[in-house]
C-alpha atoms as a PDB file:
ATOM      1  CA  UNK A   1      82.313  64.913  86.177  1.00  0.00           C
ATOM      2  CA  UNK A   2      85.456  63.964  88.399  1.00  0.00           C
ATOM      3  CA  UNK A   3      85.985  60.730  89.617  1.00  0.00           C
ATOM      4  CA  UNK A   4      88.016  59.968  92.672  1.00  0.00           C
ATOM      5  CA  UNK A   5      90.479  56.897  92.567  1.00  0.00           C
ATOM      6  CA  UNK A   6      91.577  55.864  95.570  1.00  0.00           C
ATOM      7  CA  UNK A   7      94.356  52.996  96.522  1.00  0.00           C
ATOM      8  CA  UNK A   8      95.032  51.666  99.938  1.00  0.00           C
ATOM      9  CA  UNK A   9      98.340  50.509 100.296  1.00  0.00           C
ATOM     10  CA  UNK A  10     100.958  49.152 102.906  1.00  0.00           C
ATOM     11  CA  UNK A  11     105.132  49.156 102.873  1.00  0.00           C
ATOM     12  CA  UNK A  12     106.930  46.658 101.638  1.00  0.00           C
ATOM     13  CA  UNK A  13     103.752  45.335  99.431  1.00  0.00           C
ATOM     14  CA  UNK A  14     104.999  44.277  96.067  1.00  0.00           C
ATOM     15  CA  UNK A  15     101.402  43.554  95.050  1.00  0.00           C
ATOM     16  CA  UNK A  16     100.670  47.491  96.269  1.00  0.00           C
ATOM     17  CA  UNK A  17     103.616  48.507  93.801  1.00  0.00           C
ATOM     18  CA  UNK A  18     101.975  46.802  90.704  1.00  0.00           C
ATOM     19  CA  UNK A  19      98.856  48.264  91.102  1.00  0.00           C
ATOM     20  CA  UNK A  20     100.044  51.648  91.671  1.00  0.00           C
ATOM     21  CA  UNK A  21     102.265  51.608  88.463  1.00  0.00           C
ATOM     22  CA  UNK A  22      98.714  50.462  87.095  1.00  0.00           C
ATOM     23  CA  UNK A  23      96.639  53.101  88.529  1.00  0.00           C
ATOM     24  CA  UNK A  24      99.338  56.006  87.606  1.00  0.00           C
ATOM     25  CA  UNK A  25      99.449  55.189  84.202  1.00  0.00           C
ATOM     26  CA  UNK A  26      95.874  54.856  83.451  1.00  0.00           C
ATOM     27  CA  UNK A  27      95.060  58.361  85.627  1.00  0.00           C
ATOM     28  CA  UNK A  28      97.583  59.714  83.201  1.00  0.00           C
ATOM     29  CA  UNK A  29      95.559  58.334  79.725  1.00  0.00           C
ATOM     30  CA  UNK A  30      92.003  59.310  81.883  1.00  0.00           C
ATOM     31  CA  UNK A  31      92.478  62.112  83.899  1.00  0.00           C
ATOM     32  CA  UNK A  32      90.831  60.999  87.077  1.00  0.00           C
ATOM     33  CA  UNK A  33      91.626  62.450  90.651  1.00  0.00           C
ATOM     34  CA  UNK A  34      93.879  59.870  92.606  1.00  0.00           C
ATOM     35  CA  UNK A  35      94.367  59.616  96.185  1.00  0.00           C
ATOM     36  CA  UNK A  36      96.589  56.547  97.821  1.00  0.00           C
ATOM     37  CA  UNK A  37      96.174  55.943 101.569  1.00  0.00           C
ATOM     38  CA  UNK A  38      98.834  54.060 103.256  1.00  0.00           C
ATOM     39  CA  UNK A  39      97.324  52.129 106.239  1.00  0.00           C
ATOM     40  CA  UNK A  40     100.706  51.228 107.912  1.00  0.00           C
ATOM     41  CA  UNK A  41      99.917  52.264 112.082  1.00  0.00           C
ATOM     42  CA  UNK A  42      95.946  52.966 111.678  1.00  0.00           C
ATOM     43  CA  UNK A  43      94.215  50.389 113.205  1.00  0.00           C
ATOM     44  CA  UNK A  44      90.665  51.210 111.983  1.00  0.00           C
ATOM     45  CA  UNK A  45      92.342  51.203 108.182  1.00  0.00           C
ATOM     46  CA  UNK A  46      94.505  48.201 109.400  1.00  0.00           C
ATOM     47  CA  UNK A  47      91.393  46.042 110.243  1.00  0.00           C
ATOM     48  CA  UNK A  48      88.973  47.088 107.141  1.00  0.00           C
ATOM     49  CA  UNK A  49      92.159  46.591 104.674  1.00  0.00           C
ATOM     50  CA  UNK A  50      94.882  44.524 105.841  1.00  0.00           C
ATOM     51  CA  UNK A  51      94.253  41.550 104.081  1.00  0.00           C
ATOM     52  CA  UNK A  52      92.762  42.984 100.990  1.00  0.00           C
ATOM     53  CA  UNK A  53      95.425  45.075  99.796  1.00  0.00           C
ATOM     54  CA  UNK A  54      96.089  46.507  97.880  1.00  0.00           C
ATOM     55  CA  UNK A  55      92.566  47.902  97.334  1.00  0.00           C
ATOM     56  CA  UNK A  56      91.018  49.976  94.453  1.00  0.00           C
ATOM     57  CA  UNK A  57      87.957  51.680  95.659  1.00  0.00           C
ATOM     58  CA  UNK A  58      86.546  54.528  92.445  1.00  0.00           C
ATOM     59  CA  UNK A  59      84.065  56.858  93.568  1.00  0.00           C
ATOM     60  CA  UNK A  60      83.939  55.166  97.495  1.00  0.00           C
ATOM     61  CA  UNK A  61      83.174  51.656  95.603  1.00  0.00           C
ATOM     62  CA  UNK A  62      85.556  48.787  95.620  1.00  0.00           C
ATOM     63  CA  UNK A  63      86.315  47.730  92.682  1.00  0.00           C
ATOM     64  CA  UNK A  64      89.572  45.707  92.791  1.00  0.00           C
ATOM     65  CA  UNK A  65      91.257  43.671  95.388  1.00  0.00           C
ATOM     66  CA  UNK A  66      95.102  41.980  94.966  1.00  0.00           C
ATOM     67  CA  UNK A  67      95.497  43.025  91.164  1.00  0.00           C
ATOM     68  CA  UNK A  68      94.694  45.924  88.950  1.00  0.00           C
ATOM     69  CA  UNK A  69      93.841  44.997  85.547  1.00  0.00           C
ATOM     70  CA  UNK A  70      94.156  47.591  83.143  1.00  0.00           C
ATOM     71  CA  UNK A  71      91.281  47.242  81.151  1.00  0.00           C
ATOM     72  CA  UNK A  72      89.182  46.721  83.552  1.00  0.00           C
ATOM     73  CA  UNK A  73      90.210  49.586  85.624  1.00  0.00           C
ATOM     74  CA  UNK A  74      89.139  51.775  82.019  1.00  0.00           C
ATOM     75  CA  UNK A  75      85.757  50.633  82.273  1.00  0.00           C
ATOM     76  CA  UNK A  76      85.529  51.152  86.136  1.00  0.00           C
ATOM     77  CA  UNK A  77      85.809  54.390  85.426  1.00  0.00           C
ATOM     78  CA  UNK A  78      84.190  54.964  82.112  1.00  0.00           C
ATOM     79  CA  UNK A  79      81.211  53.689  84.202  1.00  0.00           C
ATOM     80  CA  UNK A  80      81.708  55.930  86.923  1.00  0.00           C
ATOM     81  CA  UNK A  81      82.610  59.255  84.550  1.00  0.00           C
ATOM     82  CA  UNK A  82      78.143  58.166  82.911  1.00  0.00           C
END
């Protein structure tokens, strides 16, 4: 079963840097499908994510807001591969 990983992201966000280097390095241990959305110019994506990111949704589920923790992110998906 594939599970989707998706980070929202804006320029110039350092915290969106961090948690990509987090998320790339974990999709390479787990082998997930990743997908990063920058929201710079869309308003509707501006307005639901703004002042969340950067934002961590697996499998269309938020899971992580501001920081990526790599452990954590494991068992996110570990959870959503059952």
């Amino acid at each position: 079963m594939s599970v989707e990983v998706v980070i929202y992201t804006a320029a110039g966000c350092h915290l969106c840097a961090a948690a990509r280097r987090v998320v790339t390095a974990a999709r390479d241990e787990l082998g997930f499908e990743l997908r990063e959305v920058a929201i710079d110019g869309d308003p509707e994506l501006e307005s639901a994510y703004r002042e969340w990111i950067p934002v961590v949704e697996i499998d269309g589920r938020r899971r992580f807001v501001y920081h990526v923790h790599p452990d954590a992110l494991r068992r996110a998906v570990a959870q959503a591969k059952a």
